[in-house]
N, C-alpha and C. Protein backbone atom coordinates (compact mmCIF):
# COMPACT_ATOMS: atom_id res chain seq x y z
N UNK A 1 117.66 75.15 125.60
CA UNK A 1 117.40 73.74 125.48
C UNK A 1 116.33 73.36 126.50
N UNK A 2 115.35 72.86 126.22
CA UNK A 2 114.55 72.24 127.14
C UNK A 2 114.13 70.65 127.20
N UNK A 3 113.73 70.22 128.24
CA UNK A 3 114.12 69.06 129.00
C UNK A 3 113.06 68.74 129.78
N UNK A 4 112.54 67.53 129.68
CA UNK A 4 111.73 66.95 130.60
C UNK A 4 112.18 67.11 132.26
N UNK A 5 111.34 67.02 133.64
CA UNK A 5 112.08 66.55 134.32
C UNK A 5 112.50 65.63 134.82
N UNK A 6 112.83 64.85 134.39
CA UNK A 6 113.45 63.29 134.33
C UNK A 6 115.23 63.17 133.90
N UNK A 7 115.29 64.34 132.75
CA UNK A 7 116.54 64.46 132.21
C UNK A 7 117.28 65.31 132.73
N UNK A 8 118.95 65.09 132.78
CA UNK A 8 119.65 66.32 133.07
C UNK A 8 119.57 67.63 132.23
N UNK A 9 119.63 68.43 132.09
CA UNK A 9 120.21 70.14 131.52
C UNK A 9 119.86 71.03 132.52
N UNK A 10 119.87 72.47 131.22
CA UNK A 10 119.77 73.25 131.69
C UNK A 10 118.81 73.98 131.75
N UNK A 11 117.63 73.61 131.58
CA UNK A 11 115.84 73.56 132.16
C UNK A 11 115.26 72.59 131.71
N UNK A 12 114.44 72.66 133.32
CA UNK A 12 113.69 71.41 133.39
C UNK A 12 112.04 72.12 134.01
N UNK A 13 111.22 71.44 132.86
CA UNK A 13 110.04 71.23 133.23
C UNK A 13 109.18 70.48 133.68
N UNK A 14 108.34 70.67 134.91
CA UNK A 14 107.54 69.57 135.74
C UNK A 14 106.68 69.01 135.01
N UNK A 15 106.02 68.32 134.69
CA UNK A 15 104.78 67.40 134.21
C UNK A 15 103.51 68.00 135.03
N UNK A 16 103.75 67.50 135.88
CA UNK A 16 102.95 67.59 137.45
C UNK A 16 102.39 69.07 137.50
N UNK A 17 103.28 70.13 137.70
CA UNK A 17 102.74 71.34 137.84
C UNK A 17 103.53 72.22 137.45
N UNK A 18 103.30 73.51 137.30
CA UNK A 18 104.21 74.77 136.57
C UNK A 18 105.56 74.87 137.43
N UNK A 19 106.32 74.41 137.30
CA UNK A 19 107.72 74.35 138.00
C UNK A 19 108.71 74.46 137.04
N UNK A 20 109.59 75.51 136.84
CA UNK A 20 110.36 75.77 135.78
C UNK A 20 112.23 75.21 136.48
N UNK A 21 112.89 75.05 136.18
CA UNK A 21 114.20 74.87 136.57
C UNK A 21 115.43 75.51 135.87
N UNK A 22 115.58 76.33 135.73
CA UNK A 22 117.28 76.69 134.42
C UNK A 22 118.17 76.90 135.54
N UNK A 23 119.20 76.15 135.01
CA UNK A 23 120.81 76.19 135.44
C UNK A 23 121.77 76.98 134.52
N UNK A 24 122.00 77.95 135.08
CA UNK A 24 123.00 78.87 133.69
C UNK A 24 124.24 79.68 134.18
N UNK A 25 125.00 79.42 133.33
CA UNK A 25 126.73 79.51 133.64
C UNK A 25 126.57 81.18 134.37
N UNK A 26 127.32 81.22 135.51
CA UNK A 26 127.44 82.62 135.58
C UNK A 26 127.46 83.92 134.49
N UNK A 27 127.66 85.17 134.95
CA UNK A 27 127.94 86.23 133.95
C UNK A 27 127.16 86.82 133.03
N UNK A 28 127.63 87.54 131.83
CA UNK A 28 126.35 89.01 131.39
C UNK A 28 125.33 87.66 131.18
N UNK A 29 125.41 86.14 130.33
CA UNK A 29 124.30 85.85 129.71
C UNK A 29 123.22 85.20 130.64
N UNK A 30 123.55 85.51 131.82
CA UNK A 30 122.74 84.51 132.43
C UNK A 30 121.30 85.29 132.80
N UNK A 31 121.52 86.91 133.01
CA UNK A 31 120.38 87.44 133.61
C UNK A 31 119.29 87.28 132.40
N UNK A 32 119.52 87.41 131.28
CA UNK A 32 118.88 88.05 130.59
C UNK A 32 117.54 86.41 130.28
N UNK A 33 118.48 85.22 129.97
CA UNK A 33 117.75 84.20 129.89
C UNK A 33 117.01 84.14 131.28
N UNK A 34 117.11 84.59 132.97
CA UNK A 34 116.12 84.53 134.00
C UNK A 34 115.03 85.01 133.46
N UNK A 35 115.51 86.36 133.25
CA UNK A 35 114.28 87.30 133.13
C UNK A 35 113.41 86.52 131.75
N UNK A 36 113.63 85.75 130.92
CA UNK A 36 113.06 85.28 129.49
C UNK A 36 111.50 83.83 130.64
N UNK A 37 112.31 83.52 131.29
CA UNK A 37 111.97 82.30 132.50
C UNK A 37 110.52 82.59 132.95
N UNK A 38 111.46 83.96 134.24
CA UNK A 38 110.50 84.46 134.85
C UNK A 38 109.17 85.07 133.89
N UNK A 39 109.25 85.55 133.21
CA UNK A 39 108.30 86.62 131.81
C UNK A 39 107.32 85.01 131.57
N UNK A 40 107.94 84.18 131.20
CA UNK A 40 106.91 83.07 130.55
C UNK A 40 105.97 82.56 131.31
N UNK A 41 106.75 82.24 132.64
CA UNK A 41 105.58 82.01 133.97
C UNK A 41 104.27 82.59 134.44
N UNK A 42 105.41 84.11 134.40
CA UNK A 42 104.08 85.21 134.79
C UNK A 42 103.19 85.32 133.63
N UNK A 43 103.25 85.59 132.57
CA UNK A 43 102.35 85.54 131.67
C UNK A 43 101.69 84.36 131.57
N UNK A 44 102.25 83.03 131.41
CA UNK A 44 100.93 82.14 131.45
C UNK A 44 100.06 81.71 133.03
N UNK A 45 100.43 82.70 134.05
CA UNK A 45 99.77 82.65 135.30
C UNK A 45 99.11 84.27 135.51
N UNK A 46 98.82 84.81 134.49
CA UNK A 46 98.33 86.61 134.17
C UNK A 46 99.10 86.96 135.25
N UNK A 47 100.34 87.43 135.63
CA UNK A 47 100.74 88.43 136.64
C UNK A 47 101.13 89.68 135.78
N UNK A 48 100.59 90.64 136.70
CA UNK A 48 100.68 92.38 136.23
C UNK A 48 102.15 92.41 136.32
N UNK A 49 102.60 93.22 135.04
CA UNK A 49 103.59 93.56 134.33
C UNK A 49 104.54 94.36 135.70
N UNK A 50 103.48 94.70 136.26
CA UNK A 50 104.09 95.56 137.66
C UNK A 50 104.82 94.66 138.59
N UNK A 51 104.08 93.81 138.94
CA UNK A 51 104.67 92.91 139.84
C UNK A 51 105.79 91.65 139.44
N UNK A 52 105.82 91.40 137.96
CA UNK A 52 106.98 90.87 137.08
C UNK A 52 107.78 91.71 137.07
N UNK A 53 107.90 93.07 137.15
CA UNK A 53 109.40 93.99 137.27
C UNK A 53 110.25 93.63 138.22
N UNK A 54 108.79 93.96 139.27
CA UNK A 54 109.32 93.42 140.76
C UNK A 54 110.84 92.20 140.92
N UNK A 55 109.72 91.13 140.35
CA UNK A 55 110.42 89.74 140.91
C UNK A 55 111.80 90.08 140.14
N UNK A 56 112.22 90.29 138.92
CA UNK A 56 113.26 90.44 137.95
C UNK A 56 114.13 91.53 138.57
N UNK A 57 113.56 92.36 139.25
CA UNK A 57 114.52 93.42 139.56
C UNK A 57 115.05 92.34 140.91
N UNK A 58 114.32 91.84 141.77
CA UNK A 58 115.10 91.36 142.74
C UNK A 58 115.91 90.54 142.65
N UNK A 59 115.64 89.62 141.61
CA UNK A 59 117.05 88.92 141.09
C UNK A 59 118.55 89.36 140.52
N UNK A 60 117.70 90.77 139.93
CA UNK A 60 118.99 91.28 139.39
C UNK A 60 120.06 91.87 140.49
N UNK A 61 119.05 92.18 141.45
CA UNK A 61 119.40 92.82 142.80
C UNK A 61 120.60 91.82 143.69
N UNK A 62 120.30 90.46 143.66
CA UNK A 62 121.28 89.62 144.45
C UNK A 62 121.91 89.08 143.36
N UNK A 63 121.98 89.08 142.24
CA UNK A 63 123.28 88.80 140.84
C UNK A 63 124.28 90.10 141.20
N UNK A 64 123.56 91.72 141.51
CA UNK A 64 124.82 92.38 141.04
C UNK A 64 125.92 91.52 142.24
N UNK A 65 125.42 91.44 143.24
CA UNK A 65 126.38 91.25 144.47
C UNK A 65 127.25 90.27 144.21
N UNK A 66 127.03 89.21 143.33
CA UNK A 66 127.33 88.02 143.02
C UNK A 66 128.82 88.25 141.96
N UNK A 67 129.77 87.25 142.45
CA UNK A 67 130.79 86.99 141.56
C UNK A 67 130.69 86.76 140.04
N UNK A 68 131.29 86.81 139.40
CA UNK A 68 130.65 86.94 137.60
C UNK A 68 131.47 85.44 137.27
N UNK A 69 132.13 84.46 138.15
CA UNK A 69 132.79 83.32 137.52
C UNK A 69 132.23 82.54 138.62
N UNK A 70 132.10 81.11 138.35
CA UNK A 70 132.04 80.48 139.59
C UNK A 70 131.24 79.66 138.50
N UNK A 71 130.86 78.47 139.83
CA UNK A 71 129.74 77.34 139.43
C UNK A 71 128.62 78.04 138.85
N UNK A 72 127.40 77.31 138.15
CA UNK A 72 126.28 77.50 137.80
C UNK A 72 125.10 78.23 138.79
N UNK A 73 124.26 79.18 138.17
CA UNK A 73 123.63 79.47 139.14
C UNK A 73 122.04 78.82 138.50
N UNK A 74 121.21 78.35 139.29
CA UNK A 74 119.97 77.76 139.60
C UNK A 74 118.64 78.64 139.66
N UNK A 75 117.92 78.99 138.43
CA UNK A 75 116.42 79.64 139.00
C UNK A 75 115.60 78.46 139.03
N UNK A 76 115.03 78.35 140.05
CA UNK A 76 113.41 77.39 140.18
C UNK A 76 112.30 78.76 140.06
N UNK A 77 111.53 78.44 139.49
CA UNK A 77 110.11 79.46 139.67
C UNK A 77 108.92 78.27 139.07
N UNK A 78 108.16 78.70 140.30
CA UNK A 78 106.91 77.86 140.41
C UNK A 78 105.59 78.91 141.03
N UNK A 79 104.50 78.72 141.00
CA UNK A 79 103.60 79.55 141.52
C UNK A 79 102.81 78.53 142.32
N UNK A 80 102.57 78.65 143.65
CA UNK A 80 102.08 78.15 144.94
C UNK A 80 100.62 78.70 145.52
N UNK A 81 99.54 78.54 145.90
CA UNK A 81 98.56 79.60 146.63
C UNK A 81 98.30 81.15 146.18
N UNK A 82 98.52 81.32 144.94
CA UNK A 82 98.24 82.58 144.76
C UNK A 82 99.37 83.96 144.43
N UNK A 83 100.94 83.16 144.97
CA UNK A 83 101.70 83.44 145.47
C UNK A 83 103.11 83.34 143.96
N UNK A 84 103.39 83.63 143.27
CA UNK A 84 105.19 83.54 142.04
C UNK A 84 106.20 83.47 143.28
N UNK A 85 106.65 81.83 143.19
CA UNK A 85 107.59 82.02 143.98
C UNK A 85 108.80 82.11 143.19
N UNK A 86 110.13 81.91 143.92
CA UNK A 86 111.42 81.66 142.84
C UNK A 86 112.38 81.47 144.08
N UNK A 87 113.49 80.74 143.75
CA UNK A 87 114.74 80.52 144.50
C UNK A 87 115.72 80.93 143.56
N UNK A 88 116.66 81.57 144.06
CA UNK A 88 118.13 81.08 142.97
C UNK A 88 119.17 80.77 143.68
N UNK A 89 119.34 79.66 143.48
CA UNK A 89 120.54 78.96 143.91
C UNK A 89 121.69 79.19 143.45
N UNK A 90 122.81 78.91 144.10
CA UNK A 90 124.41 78.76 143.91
C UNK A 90 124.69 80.14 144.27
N UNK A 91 124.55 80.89 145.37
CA UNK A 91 124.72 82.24 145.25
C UNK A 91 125.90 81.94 146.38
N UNK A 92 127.08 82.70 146.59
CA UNK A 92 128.35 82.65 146.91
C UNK A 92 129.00 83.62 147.88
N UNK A 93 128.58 84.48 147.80
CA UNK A 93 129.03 86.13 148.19
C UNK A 93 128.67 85.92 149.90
N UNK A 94 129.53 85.88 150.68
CA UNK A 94 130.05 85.70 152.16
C UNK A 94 128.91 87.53 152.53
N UNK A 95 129.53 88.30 152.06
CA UNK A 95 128.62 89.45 152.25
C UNK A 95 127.18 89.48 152.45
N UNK A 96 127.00 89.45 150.87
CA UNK A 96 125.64 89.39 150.73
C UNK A 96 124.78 88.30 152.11
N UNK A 97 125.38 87.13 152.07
CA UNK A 97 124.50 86.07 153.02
C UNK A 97 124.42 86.64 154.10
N UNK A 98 125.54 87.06 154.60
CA UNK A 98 125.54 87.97 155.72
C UNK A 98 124.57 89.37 155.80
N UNK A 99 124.20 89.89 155.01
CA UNK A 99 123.48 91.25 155.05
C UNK A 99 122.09 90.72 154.78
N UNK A 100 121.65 89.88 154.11
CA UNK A 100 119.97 89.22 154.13
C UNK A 100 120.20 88.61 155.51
N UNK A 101 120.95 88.50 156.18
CA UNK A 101 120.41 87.57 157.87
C UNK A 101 121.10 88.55 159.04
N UNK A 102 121.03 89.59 158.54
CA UNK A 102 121.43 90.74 159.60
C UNK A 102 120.09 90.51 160.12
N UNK A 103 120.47 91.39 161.63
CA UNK A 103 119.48 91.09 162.29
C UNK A 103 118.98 92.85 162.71
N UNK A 104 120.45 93.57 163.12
CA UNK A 104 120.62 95.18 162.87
C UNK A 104 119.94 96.09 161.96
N UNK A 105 119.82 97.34 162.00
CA UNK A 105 119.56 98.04 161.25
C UNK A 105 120.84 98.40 160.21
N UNK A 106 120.44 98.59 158.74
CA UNK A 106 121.87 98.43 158.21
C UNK A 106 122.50 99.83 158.37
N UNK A 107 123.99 100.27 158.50
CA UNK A 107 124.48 100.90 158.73
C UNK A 107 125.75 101.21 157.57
N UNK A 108 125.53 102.11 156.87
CA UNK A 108 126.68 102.65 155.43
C UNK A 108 127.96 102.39 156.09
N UNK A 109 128.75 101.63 155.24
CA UNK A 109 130.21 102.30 156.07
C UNK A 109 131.11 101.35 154.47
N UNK A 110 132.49 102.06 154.58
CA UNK A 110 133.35 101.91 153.24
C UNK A 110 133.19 100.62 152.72
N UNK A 111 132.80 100.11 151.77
CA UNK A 111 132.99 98.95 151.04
C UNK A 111 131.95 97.64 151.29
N UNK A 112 131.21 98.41 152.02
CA UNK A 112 129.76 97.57 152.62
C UNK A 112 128.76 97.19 151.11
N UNK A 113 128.13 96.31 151.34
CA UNK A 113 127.03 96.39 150.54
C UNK A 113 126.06 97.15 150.77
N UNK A 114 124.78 97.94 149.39
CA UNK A 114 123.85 98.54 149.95
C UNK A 114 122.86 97.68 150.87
N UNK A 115 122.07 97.80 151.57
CA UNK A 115 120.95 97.20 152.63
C UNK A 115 119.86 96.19 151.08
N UNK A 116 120.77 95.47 151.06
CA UNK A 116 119.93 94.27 149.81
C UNK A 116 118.03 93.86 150.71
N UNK A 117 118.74 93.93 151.94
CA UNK A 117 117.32 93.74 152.68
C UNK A 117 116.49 94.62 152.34
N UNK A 118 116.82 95.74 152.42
CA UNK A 118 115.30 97.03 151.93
C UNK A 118 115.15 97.11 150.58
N UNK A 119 116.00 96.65 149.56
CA UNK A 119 115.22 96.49 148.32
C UNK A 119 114.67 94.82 148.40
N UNK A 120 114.98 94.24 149.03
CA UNK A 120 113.74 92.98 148.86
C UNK A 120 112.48 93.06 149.62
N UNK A 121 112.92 93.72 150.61
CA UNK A 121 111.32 94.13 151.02
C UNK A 121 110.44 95.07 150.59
N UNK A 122 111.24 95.69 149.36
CA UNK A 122 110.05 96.26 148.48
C UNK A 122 109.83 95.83 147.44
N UNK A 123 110.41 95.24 147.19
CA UNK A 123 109.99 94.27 146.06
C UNK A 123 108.85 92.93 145.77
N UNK A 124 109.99 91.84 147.23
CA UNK A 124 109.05 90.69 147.41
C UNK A 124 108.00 90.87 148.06
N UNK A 125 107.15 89.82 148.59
CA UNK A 125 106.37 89.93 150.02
C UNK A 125 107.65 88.87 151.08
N UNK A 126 108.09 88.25 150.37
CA UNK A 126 108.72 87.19 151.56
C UNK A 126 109.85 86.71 151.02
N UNK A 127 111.04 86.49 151.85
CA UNK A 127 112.43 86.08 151.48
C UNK A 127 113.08 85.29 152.49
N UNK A 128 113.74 84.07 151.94
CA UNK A 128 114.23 83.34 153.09
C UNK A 128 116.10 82.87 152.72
N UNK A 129 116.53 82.87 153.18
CA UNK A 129 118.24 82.07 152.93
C UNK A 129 118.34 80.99 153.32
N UNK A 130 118.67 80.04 152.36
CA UNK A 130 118.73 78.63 152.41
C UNK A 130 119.66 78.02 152.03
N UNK A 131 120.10 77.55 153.10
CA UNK A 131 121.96 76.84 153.09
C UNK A 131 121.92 75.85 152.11
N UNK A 132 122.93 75.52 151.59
CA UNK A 132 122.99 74.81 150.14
C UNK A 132 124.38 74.04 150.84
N UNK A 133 124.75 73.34 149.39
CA UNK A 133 125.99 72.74 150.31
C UNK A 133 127.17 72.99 149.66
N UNK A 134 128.37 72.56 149.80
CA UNK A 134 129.55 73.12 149.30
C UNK A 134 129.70 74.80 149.54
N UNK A 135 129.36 75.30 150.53
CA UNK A 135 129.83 76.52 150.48
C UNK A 135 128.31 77.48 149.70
N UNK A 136 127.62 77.20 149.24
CA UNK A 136 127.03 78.19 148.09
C UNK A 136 125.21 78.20 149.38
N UNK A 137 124.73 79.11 148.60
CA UNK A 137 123.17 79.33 149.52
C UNK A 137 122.40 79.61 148.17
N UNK A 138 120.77 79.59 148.63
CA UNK A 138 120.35 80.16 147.63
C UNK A 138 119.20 81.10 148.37
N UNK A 139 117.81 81.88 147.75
CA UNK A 139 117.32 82.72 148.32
C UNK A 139 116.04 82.49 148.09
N UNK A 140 115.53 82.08 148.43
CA UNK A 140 114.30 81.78 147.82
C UNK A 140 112.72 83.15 148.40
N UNK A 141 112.06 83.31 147.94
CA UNK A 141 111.36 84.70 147.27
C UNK A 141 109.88 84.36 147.08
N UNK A 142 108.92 85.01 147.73
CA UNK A 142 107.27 85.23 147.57
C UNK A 142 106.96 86.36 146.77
N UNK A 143 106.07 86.47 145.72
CA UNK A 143 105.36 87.83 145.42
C UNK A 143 103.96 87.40 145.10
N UNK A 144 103.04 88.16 145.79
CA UNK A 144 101.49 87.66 145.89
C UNK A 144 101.26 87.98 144.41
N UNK A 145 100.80 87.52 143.64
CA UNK A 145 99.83 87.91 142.15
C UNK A 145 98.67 88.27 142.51
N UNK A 146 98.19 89.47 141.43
CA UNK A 146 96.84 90.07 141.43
C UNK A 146 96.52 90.89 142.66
């Protein structure tokens, strides 16, 4: 369904500038409509097929960590300076938030998450954690185009 941004749903498009918004229920259906999101952006902003894996794999990367029930989760993707950005909001996982703001080198041990930090730093150029409210964060994400 698409939507001005003026209206509520579950994407919203800017007027103003390429700013995409989808809100989509947790679980299997949600990745697949990101990645449909992200794909439309990059293509009407020419980004190499290479560096669209990128961004999609890193999302998929902080979904696996993610609970499969819960509130809605939030992609924004907009392109800035040269730069495909993206946030996804409503992300939940006490872990995960904790392992993107380690400050340590990550260290294996039983029931840990893998080091989510070293696959975003090969992925993105830049990643930040951004407190949200009610409990939830989201992540918001640089990848240079071209």
């Amino acid at each position: 369904m698409l939507r001005s941004s003026r209206s509520s749903g579950p994407l919203k498009l800017s007027a103003s500038s390429d700013i995409v918004e989808l809100r989509v229920a947790r679980g299997g259906p949600a990745l697949p409509v990101m990645r449909v999101v992200m794909s439309g952006m990059a293509s009407r902003h020419d980004m190499p097929l290479e560096e669209l894996d990128d961004v999609q794999l890193a999302v998929e990367t902080l979904m696996a960590e993610e609970p499969g029930v819960g509130d809605d989760l939030v992609l924004c993707v907009w392109v800035e300076s040269g730069c495909f950005a993206f946030r996804l909001e409503g992300l939940t996982n006490p872990g995960l938030k904790a392992a993107l703001l380690a400050s340590d080198p990550f260290q294996p041990c039983e029931g840990c998450l893998l080091d989510v930090r070293l696959f975003l730093d090969s992925l993105v150029d830049s990643y930040a954690v951004v407190e949200g409210s009610l409990g939830w964060f989201a992540v918001e994400m640089k990848k240079r185009t071209g």
